[in-house]
PDB file of N, CA and C in Angstrom:
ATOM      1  N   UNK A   1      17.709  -3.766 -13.943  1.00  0.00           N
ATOM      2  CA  UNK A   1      17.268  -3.024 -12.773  1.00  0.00           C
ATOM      3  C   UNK A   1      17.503  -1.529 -13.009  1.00  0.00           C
ATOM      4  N   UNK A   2      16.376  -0.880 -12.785  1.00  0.00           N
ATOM      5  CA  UNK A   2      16.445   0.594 -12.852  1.00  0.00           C
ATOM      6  C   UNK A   2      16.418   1.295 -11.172  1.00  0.00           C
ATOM      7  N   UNK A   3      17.222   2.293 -11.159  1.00  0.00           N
ATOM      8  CA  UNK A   3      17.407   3.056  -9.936  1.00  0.00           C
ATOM      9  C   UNK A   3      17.515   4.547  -9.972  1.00  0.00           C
ATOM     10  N   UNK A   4      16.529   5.238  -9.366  1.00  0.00           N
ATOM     11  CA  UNK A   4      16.689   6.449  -9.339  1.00  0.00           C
ATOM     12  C   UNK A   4      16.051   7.313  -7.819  1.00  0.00           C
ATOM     13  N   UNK A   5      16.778   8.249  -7.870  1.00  0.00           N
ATOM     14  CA  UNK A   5      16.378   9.053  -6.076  1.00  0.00           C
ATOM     15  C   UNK A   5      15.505  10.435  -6.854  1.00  0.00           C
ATOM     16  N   UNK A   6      14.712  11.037  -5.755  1.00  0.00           N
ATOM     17  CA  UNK A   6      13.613  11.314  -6.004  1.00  0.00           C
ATOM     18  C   UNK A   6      13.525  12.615  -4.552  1.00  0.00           C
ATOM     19  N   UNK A   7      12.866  13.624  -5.178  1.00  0.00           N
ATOM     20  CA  UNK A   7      12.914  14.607  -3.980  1.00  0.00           C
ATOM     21  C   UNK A   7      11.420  14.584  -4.223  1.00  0.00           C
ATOM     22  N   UNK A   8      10.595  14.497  -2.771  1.00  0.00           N
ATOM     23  CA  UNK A   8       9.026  14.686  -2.572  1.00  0.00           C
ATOM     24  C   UNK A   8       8.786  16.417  -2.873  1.00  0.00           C
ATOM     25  N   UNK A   9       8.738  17.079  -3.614  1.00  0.00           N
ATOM     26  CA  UNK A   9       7.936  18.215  -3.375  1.00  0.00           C
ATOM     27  C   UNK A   9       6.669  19.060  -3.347  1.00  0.00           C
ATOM     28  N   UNK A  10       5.884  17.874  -3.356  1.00  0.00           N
ATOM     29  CA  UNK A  10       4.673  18.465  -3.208  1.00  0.00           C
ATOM     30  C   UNK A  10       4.344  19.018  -1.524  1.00  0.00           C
ATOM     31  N   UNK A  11       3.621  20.130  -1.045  1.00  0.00           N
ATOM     32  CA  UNK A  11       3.388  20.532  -0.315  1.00  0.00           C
ATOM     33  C   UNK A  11       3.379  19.115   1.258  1.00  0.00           C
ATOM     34  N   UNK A  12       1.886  18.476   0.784  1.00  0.00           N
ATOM     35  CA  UNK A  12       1.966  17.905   1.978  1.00  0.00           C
ATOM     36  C   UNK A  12       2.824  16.640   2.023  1.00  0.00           C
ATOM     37  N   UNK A  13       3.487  16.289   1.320  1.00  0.00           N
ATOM     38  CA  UNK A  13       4.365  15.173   1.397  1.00  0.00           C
ATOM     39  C   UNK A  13       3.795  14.188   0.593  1.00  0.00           C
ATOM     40  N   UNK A  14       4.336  12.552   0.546  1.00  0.00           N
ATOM     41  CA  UNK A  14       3.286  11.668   0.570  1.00  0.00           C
ATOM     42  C   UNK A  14       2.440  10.865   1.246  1.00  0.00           C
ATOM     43  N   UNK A  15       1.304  11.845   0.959  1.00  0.00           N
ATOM     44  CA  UNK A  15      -0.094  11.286   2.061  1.00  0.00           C
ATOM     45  C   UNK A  15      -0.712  10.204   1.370  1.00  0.00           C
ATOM     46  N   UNK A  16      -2.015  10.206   1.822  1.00  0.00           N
ATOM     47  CA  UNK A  16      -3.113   9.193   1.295  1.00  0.00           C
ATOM     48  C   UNK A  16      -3.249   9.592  -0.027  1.00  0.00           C
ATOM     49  N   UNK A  17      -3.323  10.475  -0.717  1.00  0.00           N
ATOM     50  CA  UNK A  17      -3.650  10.787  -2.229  1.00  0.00           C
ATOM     51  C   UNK A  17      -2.417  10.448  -3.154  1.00  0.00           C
ATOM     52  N   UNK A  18      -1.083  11.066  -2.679  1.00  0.00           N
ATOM     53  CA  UNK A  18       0.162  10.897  -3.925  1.00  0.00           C
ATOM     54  C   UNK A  18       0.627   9.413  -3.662  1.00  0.00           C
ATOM     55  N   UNK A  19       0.270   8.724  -2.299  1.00  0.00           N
ATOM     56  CA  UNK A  19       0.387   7.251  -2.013  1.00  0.00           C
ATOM     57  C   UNK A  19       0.042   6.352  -2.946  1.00  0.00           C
ATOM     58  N   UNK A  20      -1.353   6.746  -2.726  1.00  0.00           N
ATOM     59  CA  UNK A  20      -2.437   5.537  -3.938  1.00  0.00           C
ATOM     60  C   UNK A  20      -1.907   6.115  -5.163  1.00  0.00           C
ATOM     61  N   UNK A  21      -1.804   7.474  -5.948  1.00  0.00           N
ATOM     62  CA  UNK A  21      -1.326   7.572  -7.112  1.00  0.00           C
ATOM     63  C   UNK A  21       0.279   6.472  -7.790  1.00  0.00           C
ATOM     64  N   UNK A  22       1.210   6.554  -6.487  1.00  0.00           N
ATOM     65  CA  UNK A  22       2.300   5.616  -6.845  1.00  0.00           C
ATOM     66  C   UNK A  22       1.795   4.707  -7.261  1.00  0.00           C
ATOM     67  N   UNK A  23       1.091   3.812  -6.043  1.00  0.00           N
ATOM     68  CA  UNK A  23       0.765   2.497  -5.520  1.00  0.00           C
ATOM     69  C   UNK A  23      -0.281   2.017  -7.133  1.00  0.00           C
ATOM     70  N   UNK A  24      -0.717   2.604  -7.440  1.00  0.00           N
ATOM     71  CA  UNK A  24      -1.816   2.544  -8.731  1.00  0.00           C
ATOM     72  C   UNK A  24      -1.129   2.188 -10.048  1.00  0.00           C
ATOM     73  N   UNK A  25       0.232   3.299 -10.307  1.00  0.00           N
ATOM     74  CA  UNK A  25       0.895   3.543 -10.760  1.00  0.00           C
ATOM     75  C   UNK A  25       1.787   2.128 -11.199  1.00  0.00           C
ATOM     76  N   UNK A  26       2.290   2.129 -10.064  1.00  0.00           N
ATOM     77  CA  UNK A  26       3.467   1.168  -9.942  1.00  0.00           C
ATOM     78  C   UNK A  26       2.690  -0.352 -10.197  1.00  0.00           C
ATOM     79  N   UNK A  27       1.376  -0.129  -9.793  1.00  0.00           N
ATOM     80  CA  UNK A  27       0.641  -1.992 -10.372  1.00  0.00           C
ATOM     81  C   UNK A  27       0.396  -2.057 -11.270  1.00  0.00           C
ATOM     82  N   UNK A  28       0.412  -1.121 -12.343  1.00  0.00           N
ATOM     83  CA  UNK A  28      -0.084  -0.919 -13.414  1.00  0.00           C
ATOM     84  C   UNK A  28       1.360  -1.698 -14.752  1.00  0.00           C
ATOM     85  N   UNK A  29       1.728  -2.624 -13.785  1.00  0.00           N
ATOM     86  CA  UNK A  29       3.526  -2.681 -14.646  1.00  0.00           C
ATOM     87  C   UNK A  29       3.747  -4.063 -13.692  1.00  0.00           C
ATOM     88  N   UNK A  30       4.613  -5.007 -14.365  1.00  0.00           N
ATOM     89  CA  UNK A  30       4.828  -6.132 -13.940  1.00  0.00           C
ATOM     90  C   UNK A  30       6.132  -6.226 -12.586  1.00  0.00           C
ATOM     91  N   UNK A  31       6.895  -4.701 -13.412  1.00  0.00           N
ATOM     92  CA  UNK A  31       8.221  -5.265 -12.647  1.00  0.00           C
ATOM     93  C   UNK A  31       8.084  -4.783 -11.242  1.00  0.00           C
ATOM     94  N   UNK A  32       9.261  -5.154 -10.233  1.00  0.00           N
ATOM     95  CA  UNK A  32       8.781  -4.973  -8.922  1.00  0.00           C
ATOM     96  C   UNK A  32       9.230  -3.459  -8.405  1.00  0.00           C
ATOM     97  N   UNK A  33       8.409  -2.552  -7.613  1.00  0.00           N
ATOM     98  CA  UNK A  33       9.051  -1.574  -7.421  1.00  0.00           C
ATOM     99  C   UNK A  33       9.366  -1.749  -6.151  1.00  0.00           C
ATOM    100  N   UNK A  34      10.282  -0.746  -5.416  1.00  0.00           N
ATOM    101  CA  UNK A  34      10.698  -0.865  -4.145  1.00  0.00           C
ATOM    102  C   UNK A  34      11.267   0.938  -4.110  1.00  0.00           C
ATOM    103  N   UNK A  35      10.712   1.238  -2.679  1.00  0.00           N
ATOM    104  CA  UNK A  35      10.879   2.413  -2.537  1.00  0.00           C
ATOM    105  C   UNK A  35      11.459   2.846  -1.058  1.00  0.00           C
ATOM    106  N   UNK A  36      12.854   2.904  -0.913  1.00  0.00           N
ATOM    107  CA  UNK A  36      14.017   3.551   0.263  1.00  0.00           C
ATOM    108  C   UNK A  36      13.565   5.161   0.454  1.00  0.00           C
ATOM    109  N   UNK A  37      13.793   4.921   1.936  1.00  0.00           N
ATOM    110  CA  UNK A  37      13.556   6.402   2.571  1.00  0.00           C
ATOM    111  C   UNK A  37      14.781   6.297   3.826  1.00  0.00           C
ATOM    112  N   UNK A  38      15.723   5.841   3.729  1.00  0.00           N
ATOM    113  CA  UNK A  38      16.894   5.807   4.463  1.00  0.00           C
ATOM    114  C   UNK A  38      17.243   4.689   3.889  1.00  0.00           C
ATOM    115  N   UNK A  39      17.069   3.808   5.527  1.00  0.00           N
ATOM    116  CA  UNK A  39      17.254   2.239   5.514  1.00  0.00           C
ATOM    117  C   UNK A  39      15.758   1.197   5.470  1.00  0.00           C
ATOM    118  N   UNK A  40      14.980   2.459   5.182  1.00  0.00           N
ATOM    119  CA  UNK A  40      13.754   1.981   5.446  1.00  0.00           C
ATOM    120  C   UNK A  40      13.372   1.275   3.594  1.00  0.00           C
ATOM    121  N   UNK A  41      12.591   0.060   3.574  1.00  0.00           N
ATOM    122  CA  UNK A  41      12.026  -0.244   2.480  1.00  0.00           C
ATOM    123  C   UNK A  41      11.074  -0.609   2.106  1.00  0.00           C
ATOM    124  N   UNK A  42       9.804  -0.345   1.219  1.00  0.00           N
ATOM    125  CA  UNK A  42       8.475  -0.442   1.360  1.00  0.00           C
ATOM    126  C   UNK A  42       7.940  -1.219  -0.110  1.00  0.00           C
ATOM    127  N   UNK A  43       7.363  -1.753  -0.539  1.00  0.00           N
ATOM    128  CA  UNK A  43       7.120  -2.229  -1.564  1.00  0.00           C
ATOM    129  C   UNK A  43       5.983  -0.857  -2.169  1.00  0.00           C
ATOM    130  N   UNK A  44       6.564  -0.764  -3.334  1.00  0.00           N
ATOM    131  CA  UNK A  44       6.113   0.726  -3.733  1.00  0.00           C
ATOM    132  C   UNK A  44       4.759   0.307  -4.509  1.00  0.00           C
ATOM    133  N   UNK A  45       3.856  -0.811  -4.517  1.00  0.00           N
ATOM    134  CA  UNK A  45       2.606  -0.822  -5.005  1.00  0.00           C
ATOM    135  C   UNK A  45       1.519  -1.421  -4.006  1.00  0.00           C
ATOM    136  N   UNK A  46       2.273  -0.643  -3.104  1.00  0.00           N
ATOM    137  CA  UNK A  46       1.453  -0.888  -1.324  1.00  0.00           C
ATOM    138  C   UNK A  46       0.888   0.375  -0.917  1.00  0.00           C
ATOM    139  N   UNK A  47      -0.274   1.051  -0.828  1.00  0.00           N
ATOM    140  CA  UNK A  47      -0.165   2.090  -0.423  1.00  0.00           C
ATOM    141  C   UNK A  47      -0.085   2.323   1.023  1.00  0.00           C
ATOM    142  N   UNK A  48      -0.475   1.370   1.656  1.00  0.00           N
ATOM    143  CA  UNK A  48       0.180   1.422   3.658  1.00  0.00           C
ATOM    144  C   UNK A  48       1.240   1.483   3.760  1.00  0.00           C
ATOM    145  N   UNK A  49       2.162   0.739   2.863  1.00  0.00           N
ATOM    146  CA  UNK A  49       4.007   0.666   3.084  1.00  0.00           C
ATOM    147  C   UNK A  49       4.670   2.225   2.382  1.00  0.00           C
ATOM    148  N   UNK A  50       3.871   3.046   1.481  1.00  0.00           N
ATOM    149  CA  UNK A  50       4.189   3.939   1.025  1.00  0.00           C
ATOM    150  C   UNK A  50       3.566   5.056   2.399  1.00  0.00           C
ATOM    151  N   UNK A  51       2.737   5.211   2.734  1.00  0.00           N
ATOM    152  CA  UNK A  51       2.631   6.322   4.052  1.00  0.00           C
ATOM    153  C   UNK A  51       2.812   5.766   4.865  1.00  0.00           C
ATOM    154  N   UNK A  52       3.482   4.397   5.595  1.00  0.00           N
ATOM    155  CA  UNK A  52       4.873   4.566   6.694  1.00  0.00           C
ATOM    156  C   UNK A  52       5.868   5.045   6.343  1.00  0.00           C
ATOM    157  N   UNK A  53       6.346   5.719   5.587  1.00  0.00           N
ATOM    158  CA  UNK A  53       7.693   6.229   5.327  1.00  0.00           C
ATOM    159  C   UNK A  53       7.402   7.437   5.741  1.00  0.00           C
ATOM    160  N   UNK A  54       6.222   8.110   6.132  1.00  0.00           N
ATOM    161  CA  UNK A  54       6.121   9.591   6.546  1.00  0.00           C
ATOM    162  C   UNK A  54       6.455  10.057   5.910  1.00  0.00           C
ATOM    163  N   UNK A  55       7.057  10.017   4.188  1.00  0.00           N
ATOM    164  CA  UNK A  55       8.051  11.294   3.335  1.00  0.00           C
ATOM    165  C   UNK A  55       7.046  12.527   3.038  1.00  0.00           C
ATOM    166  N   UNK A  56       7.787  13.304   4.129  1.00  0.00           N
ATOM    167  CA  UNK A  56       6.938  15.116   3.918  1.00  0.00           C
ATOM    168  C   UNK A  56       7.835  15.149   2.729  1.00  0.00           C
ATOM    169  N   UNK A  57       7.711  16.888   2.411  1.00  0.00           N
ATOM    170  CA  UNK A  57       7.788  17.361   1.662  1.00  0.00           C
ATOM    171  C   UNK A  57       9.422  18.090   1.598  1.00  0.00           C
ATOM    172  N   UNK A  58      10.294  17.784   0.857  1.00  0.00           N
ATOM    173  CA  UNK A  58      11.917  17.440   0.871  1.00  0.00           C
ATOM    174  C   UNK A  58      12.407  16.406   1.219  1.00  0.00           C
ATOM    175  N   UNK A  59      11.756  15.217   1.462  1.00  0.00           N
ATOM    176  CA  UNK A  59      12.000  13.901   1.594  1.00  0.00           C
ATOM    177  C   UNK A  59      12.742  13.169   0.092  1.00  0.00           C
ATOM    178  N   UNK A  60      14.173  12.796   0.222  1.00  0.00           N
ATOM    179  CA  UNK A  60      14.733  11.978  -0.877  1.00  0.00           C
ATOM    180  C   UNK A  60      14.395  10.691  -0.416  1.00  0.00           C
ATOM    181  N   UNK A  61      13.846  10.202  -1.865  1.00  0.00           N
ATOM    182  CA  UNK A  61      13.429   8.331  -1.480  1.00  0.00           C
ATOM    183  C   UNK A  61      14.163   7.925  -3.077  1.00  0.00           C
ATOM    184  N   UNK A  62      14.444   6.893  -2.790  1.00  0.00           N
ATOM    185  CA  UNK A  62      15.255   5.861  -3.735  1.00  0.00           C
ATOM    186  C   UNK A  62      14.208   5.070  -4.195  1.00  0.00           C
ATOM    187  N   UNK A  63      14.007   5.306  -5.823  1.00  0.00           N
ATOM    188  CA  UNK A  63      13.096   4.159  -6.329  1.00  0.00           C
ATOM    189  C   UNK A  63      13.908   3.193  -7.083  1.00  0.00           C
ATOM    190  N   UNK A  64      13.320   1.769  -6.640  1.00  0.00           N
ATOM    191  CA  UNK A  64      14.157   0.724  -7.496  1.00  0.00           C
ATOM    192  C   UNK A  64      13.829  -0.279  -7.666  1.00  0.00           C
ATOM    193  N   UNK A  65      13.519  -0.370  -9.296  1.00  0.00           N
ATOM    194  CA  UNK A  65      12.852  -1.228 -10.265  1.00  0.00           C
ATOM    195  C   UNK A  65      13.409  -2.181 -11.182  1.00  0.00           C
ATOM    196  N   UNK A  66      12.850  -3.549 -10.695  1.00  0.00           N
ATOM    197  CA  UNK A  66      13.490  -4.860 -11.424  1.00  0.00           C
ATOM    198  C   UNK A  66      12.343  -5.290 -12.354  1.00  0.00           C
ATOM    199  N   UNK A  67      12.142  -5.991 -13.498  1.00  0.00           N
ATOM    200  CA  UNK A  67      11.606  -6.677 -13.576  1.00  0.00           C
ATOM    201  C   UNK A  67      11.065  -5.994 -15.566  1.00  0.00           C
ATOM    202  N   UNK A  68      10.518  -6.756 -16.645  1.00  0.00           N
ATOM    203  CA  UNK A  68      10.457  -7.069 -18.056  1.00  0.00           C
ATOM    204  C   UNK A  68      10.004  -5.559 -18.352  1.00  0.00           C
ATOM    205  N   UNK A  69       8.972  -5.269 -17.543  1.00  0.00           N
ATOM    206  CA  UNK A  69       8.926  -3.410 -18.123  1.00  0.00           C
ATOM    207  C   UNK A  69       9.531  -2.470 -17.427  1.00  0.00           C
ATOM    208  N   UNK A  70      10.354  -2.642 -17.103  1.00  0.00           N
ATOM    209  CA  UNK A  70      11.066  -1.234 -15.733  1.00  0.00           C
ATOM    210  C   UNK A  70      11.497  -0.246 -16.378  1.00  0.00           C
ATOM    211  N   UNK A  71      11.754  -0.232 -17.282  1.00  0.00           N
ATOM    212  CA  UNK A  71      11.888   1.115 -17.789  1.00  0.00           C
ATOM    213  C   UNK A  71      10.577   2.225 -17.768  1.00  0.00           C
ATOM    214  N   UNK A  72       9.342   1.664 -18.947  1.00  0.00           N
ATOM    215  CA  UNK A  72       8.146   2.037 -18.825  1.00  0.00           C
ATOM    216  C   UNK A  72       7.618   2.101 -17.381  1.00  0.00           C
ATOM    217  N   UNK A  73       8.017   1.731 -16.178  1.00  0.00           N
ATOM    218  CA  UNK A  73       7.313   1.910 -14.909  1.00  0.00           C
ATOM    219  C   UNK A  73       8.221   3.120 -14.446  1.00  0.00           C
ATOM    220  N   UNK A  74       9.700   3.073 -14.801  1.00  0.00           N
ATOM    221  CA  UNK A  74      10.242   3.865 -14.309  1.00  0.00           C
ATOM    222  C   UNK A  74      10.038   5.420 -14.693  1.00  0.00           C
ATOM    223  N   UNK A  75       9.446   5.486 -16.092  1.00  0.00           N
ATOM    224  CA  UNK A  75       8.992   6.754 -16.767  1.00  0.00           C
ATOM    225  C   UNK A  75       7.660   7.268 -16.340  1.00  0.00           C
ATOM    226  N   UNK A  76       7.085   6.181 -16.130  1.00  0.00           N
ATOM    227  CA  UNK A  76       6.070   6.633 -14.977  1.00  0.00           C
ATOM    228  C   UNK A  76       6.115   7.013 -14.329  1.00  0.00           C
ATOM    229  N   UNK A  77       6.272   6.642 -13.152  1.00  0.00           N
ATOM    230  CA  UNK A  77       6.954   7.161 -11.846  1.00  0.00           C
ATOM    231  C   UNK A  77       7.684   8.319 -11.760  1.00  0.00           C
ATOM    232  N   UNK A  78       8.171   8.420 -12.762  1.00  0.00           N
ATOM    233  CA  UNK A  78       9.290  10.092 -12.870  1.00  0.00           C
ATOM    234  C   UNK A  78       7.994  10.988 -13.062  1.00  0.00           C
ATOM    235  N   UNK A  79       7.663  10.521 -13.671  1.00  0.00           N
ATOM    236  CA  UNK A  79       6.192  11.819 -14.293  1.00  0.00           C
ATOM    237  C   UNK A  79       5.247  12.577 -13.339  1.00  0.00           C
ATOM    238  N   UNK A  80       5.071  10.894 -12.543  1.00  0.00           N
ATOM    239  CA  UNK A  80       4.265  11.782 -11.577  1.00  0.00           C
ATOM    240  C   UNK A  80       4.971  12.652 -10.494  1.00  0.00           C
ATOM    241  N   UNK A  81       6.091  11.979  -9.930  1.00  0.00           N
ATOM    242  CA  UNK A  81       7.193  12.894  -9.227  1.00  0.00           C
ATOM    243  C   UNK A  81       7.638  14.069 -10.128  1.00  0.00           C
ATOM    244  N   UNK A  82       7.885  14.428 -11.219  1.00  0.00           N
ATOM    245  CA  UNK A  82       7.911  15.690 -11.442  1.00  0.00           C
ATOM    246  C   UNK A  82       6.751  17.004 -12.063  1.00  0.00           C
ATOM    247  N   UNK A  83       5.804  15.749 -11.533  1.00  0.00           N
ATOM    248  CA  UNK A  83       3.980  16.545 -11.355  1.00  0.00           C
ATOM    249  C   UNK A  83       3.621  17.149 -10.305  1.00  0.00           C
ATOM    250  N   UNK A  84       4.843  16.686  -9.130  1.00  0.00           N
ATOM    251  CA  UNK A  84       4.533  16.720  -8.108  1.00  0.00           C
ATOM    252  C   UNK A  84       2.754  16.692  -8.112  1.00  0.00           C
ATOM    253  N   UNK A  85       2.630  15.404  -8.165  1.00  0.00           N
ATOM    254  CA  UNK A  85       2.194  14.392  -7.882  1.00  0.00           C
ATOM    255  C   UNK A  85      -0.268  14.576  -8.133  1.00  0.00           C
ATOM    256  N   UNK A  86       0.283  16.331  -9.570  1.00  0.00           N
ATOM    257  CA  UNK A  86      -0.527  16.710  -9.811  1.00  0.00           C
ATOM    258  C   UNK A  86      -0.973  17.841  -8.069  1.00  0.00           C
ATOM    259  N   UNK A  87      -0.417  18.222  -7.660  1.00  0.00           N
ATOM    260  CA  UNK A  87      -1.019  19.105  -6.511  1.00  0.00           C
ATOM    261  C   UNK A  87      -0.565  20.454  -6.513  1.00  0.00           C
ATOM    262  N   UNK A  88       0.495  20.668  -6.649  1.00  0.00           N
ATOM    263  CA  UNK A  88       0.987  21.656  -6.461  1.00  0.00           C
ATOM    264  C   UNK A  88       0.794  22.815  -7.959  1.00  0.00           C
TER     265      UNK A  88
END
């Protein structure tokens, strides 16, 4: 299991666009992601469960990944979070 926290900084948060980029992202890989925004938890290759979390922009979310490739999903996922999310 891989675990890592995550600051949103792209301008508008994650909306409909950096959503589906996770959500795309994260299916693209077997293991399971899961993505905390408190106590809140969303299955991170959902893009509806990823914009209920409302995470604007300084939002820390906890990503956390089980499963045969989690590493490779997890290097993903960093990439685009420190692409902020290609927008900015």
């Amino acid at each position: 299991m891989r675990e890592k926290t995550f600051t949103i900084n792209n301008k508008l948060g994650l909306h409909a666009r950096p959503a589906a980029l996770l959500a795309q992202t994260a299916c693209r890989h077997k293991a399971s992601v899961k993505i905390f925004k408190g106590d809140v938890e969303v299955n991170g290759k959902s893009v509806m469960g990823l914009m209920m979390l409302a995470a604007g922009q300084g939002t820390r979310v906890r990503v956390v990944i089980d499963g045969e490739d989690e590493q490779q999903s997890m290097e993903a996922i960093e990439k685009l979070f420190s692409r902020k999310f290609d927008e900015d």
